[in-house]
Protein backbone atom coordinates (compact mmCIF):
# COMPACT_ATOMS: atom_id res chain seq x y z
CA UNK A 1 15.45 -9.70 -10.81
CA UNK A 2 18.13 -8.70 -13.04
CA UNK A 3 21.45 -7.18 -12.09
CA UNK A 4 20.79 -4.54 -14.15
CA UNK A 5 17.63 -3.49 -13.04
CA UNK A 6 19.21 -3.52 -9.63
CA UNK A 7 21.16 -1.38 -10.43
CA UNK A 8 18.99 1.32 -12.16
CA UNK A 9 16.53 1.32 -9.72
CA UNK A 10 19.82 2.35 -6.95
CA UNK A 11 20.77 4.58 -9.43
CA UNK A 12 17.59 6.18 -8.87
CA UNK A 13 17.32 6.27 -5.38
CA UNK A 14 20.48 8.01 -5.30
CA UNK A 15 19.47 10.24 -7.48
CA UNK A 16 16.78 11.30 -6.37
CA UNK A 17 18.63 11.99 -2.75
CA UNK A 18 19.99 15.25 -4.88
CA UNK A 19 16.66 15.87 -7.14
CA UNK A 20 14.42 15.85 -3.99
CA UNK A 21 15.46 19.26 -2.63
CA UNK A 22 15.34 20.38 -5.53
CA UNK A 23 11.56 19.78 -6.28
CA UNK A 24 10.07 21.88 -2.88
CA UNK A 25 9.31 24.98 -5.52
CA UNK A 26 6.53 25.62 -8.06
CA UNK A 27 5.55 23.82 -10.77
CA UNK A 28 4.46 19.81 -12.08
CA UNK A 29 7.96 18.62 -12.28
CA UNK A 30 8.08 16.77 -9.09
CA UNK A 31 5.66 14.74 -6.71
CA UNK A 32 3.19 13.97 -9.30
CA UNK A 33 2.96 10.27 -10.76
CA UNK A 34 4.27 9.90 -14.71
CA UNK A 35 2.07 8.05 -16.59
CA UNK A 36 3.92 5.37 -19.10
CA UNK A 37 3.72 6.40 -22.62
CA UNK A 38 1.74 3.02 -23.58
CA UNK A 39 -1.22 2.44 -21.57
CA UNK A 40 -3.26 -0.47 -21.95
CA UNK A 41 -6.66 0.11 -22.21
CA UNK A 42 -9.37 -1.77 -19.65
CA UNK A 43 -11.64 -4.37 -21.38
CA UNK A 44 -15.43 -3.53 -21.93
CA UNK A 45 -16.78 -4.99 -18.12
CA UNK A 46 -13.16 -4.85 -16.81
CA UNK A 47 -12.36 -3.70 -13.57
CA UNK A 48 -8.92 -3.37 -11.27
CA UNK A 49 -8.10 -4.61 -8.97
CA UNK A 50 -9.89 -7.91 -9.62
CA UNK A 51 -11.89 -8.01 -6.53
CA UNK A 52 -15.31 -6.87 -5.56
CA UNK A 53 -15.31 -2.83 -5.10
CA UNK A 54 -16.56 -3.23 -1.22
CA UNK A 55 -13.84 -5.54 -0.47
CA UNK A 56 -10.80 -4.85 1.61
CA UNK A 57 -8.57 -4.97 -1.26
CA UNK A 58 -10.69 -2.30 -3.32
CA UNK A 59 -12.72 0.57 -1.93
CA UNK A 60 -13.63 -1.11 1.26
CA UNK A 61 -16.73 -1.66 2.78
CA UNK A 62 -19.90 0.70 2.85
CA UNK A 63 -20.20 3.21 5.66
CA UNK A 64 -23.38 4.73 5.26
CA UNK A 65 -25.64 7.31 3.60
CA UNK A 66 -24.69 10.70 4.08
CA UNK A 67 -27.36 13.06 4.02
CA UNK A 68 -26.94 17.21 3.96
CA UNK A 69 -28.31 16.86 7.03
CA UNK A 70 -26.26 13.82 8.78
CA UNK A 71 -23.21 14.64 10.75
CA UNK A 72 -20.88 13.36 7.78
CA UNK A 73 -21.97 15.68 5.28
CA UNK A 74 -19.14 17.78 6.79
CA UNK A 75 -16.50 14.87 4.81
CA UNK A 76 -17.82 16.46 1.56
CA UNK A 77 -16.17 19.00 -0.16
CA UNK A 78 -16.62 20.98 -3.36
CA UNK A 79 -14.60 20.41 -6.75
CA UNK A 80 -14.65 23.29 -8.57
CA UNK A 81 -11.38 22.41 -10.75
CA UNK A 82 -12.10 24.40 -14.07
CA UNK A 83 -10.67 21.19 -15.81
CA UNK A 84 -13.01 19.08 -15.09
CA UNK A 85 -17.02 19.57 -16.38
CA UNK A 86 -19.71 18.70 -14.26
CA UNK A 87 -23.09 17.75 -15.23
CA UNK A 88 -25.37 18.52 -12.48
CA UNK A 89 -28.50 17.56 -14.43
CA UNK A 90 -30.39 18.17 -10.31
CA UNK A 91 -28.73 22.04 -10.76
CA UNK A 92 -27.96 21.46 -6.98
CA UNK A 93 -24.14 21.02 -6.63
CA UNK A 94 -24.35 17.20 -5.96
CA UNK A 95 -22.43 16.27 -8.20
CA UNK A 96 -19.37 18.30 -7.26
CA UNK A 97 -19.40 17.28 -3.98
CA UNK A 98 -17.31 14.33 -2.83
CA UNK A 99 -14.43 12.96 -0.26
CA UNK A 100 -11.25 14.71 -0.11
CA UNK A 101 -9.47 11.22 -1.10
CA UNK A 102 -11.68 11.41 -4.05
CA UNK A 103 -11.31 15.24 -5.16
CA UNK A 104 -7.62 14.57 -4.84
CA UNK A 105 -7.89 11.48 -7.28
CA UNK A 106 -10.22 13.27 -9.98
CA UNK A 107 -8.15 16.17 -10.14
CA UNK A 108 -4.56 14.12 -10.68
CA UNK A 109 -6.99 12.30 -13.19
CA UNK A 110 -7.83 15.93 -15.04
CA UNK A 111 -4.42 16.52 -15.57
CA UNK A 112 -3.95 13.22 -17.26
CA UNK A 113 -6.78 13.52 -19.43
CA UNK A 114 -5.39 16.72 -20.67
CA UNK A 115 -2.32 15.68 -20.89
CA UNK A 116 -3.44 12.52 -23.27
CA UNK A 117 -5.47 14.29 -25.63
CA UNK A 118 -5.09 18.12 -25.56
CA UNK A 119 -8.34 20.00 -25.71
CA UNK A 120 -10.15 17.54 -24.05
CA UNK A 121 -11.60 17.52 -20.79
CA UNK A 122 -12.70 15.19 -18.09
CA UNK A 123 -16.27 15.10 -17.62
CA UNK A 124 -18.35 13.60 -14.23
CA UNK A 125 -21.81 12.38 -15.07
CA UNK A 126 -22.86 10.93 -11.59
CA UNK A 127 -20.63 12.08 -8.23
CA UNK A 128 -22.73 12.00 -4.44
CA UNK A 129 -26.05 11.06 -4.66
CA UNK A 130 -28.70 12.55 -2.53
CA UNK A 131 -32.18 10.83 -4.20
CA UNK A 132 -31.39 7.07 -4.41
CA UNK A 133 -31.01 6.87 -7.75
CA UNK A 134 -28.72 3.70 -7.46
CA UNK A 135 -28.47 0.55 -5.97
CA UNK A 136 -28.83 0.18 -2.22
CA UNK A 137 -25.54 0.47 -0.41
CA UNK A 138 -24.31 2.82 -3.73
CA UNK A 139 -20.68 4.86 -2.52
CA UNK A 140 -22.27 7.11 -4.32
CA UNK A 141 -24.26 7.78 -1.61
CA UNK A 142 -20.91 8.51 0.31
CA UNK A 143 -19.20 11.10 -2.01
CA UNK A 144 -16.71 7.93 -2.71
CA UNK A 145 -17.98 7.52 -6.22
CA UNK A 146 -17.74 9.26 -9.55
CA UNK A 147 -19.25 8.36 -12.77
CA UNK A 148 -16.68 10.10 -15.82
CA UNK A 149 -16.55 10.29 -19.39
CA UNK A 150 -14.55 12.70 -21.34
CA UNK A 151 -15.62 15.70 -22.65
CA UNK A 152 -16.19 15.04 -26.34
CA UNK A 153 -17.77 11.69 -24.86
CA UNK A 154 -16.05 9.74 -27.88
CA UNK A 155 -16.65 6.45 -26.67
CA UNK A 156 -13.55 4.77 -28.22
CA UNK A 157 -10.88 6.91 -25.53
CA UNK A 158 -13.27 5.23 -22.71
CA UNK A 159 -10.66 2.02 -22.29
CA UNK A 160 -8.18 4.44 -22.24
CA UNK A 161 -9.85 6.61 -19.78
CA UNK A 162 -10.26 3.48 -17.38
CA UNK A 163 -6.67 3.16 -17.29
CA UNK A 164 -5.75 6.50 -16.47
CA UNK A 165 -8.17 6.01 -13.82
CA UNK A 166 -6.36 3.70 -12.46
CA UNK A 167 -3.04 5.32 -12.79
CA UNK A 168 -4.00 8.61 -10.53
CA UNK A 169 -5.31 6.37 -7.89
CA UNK A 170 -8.35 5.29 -7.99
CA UNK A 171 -8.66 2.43 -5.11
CA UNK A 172 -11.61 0.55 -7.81
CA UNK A 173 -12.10 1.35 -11.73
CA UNK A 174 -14.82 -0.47 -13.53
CA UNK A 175 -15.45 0.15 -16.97
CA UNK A 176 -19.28 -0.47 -16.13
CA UNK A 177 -21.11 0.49 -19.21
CA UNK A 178 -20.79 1.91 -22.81
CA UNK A 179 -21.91 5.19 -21.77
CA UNK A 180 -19.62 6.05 -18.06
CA UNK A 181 -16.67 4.75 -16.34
CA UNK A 182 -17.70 4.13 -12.72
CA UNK A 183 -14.23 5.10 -10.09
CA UNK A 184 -14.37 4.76 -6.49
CA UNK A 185 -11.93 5.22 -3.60
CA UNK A 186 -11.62 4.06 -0.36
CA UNK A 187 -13.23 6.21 2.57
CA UNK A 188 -11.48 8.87 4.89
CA UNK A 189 -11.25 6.87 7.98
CA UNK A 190 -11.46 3.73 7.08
CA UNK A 191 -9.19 1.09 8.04
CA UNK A 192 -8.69 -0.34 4.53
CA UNK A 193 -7.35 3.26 3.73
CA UNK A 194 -5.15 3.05 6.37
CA UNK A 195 -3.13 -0.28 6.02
CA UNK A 196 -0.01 -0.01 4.91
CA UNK A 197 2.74 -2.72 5.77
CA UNK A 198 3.37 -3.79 9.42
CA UNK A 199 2.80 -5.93 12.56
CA UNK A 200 0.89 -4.64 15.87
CA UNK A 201 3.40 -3.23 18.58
CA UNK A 202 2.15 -6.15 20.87
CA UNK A 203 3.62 -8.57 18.60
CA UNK A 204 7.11 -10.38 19.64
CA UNK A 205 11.05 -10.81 18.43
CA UNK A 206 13.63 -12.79 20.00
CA UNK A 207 16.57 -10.97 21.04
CA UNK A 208 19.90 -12.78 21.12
CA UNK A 209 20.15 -13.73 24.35
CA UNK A 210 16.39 -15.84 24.07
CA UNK A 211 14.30 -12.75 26.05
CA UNK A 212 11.15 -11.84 24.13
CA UNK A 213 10.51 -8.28 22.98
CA UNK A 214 7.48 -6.68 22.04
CA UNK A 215 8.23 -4.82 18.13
CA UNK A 216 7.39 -1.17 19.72
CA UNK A 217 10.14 -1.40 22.11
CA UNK A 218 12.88 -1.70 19.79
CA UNK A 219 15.86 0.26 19.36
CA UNK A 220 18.76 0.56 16.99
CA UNK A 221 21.33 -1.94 17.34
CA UNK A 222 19.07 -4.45 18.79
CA UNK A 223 19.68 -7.66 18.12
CA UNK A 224 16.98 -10.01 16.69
CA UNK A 225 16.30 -13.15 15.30
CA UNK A 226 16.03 -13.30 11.62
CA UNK A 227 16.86 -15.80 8.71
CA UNK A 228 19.55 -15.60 6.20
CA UNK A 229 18.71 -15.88 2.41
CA UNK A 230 19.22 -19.82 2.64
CA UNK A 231 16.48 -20.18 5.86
CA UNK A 232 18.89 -20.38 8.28
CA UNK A 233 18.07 -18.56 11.70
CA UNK A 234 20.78 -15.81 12.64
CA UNK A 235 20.65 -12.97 14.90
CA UNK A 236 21.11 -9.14 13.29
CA UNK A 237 20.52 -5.80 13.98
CA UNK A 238 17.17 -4.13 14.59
CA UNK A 239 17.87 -0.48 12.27
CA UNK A 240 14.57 1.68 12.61
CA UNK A 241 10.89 1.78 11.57
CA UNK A 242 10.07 2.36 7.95
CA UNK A 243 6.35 3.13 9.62
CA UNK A 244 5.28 4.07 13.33
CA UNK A 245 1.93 4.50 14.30
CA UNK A 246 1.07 4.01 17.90
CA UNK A 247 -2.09 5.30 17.61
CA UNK A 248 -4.55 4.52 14.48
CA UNK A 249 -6.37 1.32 14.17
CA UNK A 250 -5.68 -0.71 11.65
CA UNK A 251 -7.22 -4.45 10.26
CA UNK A 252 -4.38 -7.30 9.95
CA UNK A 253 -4.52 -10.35 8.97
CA UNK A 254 -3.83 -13.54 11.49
CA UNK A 255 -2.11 -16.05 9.84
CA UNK A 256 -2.59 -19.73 12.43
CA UNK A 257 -0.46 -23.30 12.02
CA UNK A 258 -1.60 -26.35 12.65
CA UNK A 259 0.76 -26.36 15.74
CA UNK A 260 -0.53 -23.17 17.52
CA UNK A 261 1.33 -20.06 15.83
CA UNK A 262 0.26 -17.12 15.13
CA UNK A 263 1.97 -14.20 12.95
CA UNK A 264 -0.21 -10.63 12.90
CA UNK A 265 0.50 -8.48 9.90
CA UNK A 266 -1.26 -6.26 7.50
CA UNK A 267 -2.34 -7.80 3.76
CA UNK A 268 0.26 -5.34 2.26
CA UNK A 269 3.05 -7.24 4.22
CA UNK A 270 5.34 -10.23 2.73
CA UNK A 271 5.65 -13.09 4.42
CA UNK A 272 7.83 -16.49 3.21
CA UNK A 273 5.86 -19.18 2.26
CA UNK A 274 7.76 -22.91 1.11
CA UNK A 275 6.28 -24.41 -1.88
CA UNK A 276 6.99 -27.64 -0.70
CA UNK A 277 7.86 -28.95 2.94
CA UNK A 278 9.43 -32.11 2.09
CA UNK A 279 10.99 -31.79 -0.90
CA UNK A 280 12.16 -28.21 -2.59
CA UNK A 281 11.99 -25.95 0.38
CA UNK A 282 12.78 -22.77 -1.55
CA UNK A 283 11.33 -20.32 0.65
CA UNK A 284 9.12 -17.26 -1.80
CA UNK A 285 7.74 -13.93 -0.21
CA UNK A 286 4.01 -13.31 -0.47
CA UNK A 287 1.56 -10.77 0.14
CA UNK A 288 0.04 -11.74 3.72
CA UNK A 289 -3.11 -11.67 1.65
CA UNK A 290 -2.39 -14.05 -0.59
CA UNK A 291 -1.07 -16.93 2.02
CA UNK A 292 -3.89 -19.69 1.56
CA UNK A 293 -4.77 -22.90 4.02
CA UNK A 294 -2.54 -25.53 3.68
CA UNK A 295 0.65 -23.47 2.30
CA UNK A 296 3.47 -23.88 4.80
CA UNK A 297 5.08 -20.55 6.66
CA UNK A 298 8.38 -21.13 8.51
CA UNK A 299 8.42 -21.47 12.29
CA UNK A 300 11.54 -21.45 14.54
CA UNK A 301 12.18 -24.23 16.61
CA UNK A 302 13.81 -23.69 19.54
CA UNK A 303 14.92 -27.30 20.76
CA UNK A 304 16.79 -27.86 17.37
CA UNK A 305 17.65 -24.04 16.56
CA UNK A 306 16.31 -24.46 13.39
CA UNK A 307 13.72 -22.64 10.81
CA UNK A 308 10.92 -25.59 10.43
CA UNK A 309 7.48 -25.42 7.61
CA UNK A 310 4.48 -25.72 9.65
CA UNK A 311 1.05 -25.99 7.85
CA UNK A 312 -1.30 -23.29 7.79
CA UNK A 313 -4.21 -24.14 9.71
CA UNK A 314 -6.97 -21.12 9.19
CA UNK A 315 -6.61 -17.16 8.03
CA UNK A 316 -8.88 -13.99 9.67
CA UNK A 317 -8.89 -10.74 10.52
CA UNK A 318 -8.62 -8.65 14.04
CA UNK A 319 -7.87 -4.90 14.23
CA UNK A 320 -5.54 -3.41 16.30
CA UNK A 321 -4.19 -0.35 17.81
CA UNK A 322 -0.63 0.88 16.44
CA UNK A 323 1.46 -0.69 13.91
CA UNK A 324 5.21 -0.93 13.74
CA UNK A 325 7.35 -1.64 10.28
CA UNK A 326 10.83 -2.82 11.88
CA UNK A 327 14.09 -3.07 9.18
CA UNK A 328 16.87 -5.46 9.73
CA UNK A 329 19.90 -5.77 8.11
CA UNK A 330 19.06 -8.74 7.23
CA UNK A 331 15.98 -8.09 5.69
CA UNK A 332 13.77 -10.89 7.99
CA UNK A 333 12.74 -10.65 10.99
CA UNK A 334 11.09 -13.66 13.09
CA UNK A 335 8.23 -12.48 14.67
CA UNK A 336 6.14 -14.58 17.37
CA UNK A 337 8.64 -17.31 16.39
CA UNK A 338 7.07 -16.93 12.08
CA UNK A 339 9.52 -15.80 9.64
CA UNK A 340 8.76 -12.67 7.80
CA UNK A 341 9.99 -10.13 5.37
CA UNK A 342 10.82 -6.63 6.43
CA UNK A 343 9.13 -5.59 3.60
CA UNK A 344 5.67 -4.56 2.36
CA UNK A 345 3.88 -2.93 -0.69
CA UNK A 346 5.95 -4.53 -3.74
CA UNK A 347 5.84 -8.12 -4.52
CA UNK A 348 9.60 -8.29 -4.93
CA UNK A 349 10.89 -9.11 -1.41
CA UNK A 350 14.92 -9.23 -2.98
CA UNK A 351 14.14 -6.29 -4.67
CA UNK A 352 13.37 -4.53 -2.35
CA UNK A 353 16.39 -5.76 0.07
CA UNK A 354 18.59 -4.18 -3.02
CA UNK A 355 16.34 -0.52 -2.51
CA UNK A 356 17.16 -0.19 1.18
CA UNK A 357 21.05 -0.85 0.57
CA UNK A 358 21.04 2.52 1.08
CA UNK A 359 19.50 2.56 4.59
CA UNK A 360 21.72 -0.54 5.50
CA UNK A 361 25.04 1.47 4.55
CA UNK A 362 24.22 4.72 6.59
CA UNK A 363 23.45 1.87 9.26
CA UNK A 364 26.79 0.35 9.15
CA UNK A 365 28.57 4.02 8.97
CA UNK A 366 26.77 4.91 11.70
CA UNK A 367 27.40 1.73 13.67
CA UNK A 368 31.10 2.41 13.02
CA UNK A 369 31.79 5.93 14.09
CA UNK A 370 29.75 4.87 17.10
CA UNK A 371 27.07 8.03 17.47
CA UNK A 372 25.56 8.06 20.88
CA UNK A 373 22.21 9.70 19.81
CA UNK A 374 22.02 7.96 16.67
CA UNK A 375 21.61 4.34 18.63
CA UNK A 376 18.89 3.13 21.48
CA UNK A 377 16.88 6.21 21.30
CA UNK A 378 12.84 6.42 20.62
CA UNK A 379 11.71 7.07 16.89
CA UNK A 380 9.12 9.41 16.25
CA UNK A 381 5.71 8.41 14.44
CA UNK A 382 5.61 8.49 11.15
CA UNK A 383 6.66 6.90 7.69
CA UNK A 384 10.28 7.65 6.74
CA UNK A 385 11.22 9.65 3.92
CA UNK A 386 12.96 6.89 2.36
CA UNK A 387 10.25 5.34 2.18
CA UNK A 388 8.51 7.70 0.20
CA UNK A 389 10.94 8.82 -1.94
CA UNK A 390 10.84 4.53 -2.59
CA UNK A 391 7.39 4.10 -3.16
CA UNK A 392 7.35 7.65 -5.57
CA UNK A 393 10.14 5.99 -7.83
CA UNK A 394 8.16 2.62 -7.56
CA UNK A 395 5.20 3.84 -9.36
CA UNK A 396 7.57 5.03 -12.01
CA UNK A 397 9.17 1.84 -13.07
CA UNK A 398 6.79 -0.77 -11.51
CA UNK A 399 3.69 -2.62 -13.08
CA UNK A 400 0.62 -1.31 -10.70
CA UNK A 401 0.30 -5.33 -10.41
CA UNK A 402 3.35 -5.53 -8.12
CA UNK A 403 2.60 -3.30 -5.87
CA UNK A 404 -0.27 -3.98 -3.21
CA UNK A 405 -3.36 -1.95 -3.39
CA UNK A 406 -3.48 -1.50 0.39
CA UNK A 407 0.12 -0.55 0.79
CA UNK A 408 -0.36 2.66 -0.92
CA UNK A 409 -2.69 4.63 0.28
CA UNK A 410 -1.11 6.23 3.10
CA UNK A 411 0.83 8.23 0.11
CA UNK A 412 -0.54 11.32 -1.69
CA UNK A 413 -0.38 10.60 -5.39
């Protein structure tokens, strides 16, 4: 990453430390996403992200048909955002009815379509579907779903459309057909709308004098095992939780070695990976969801005090209850005895050392002047401001490709 990218993206932190307040009034100005002045345009057939839409890493799986009569029918709610025209060829509503996640989505996506070409409007062909008119296991049939074309349904702004799609937050945009662009999000409740970045409270550090501690017990000035840029192990502070949740369940990935370790983490999360375990053992940071069979994660050795690659033996999935996003100074943390990043969501795992700086500073100030209630005291649920205000400026200057499509949802758009 270059130094002077580094540098602007501090810049804007800072920044935005004085702009923040400063956006709690009326208006568009602040909180809503800037779209880049050049989009790029989805490909006839295209869709993003490039998985399946009921996959974990797009819309999630299918929950089941909701009825007017089923007990979910109460997770529908009406659009009736003058910007946006509905079709309703059934005259019954259906088509305005949908998930809050997805309201919220189509009307950030209005805006844009306004925005784009003035005196146009977005227009929804297809939204819930109460007569099986599509394929079995439709989100349609959810209120997840939404068929759109603009208003003057000029077929060449469709590409276009598909991309701005994308940029308000769509979880899965396909540009299906000539006629529609199909856009569904993730559900309400879901734990694929819920991931984030983080390991399971149960999971373990080492603290400096060898003890084990489980990650929801830490405190501030805590003392854990971590790795230094090089791969060498060293012991730094614990600072807070970026993200607390004792209670929600959430899906994580379990990454096994060949020799009987096993890290828990969300997909969102970055773990080191080493290209090559005998020769160049550059360590690189990787989604969780992208670590493969056979790539080699680094394990601490106790006998020889030393950061070892270990094969990865097998990948799967368990959910748990609570999740915990610890922050070192360092950056790393070593958790049931597998090196990981601190950090989730972007790709980047130096640059996003370089965005907490911030965090490690007030840290260091703090550690200095010695505050009694600032150290070894609980931390409340919740994700950190900083971490918003982070991920806000990240969808300014970063390609949607670097950031993780599960680590953003927990954010409003």
């Amino acid at each position: 990453m270059p130094l002077w990218t580094r540098i602007v993206l501090v810049g804007l932190v800072c920044s935005s430390l004085v702009s923040s307040g400063m956006g709690c009034g009326p208006g568009r100005g602040y909180g809503r996403r800037r779209h880049p002045k050049k989009l790029t345009p989805l490909a006839y057939k295209q869709f993003i992200p490039n998985v399946a839409e009921k996959t974990l890493g797009a819309s999630g799986r299918y929950e089941g048909k909701i009825t007017r009569n089923s007990e979910r029918f109460k997770e529908l709610t009406p659009n009736y955002n003058t910007d946006i025209i509905f079709k309703d060829e059934e005259n019954t509503g259906a088509d305005r009815l949908m998930t809050q996640r997805c309201k919220d989505k189509l009307n950030s996506l209005a805006i844009s379509v306004m925005n784009q070409w003035p005196g146009v409007k977005l227009r929804v062909t297809e939204g819930w579907d109460e007569d099986g008119h599509h394929f079995e296991e439709s989100l349609h049939y959810e209120g997840r779903a939404v068929d759109i074309t603009t208003s003057d349904r000029d077929k060449s702004k469709y590409g276009t459309l598909s991309r701005l799609a994308v940029e308000a937050g769509f979880d899965w945009v396909y540009y299906e057909s000539k006629a529609h662009i199909h856009c569904s999000v993730k559900a309400e409740n879901s734990v694929a709308a819920k991931s984030g970045g983080c390991f399971p409270g149960s999971s373990t550090v080492t603290l400096r004098d060898g003890s084990q501690k489980a990650v929801r017990d830490l405190r501030a000035g805590d003392q854990v095992l971590a790795a230094t840029e090089e791969g060498s192990p060293v012991y730094t502070d614990f600072i807070m939780f970026i993200d607390q949740d004792s209670a929600t369940t959430r899906l994580f990935y379990v990454i096994e070695t060949e020799s009987g370790q096993k890290i828990t983490l969300t997909a969102a999360h970055l773990l080191f990976v080493v290209r090559n375990s005998t020769g160049d053992r550059r360590m690189s940071a990787v989604f969780a969801s992208q670590v493969q069979p056979g790539q080699h994660v680094l394990v601490f050795d106790e006998a020889h005090e030393r950061l070892t690659p270990v094969t990865v033996k097998r990948i799967y999935t368990q959910e748990h209850e609570g999740s915990f996003a610890p922050v070192t100074v360092q950056g790393t943390v070593v958790v049931d005895r597998v090196l990981a990043s601190c950090y989730a969501v972007i790709e980047d795992h130096e640059l996003a050392h370089w965005a907490l700086a911030p965090v490690r500073l007030s840290h260091w100030v703090s550690s200095w002047l010695s505050h009694p209630q600032s150290r070894g005291t609980a931390q409340k649920d919740g994700v950190h401001w900083y971490s918003k205000i982070l991920y806000q400026l990240g969808t300014w200057i970063l390609d949607t490709h670097s950031i993780h499509p599960l680590g953003m949802s927990i954010y409003p758009s």
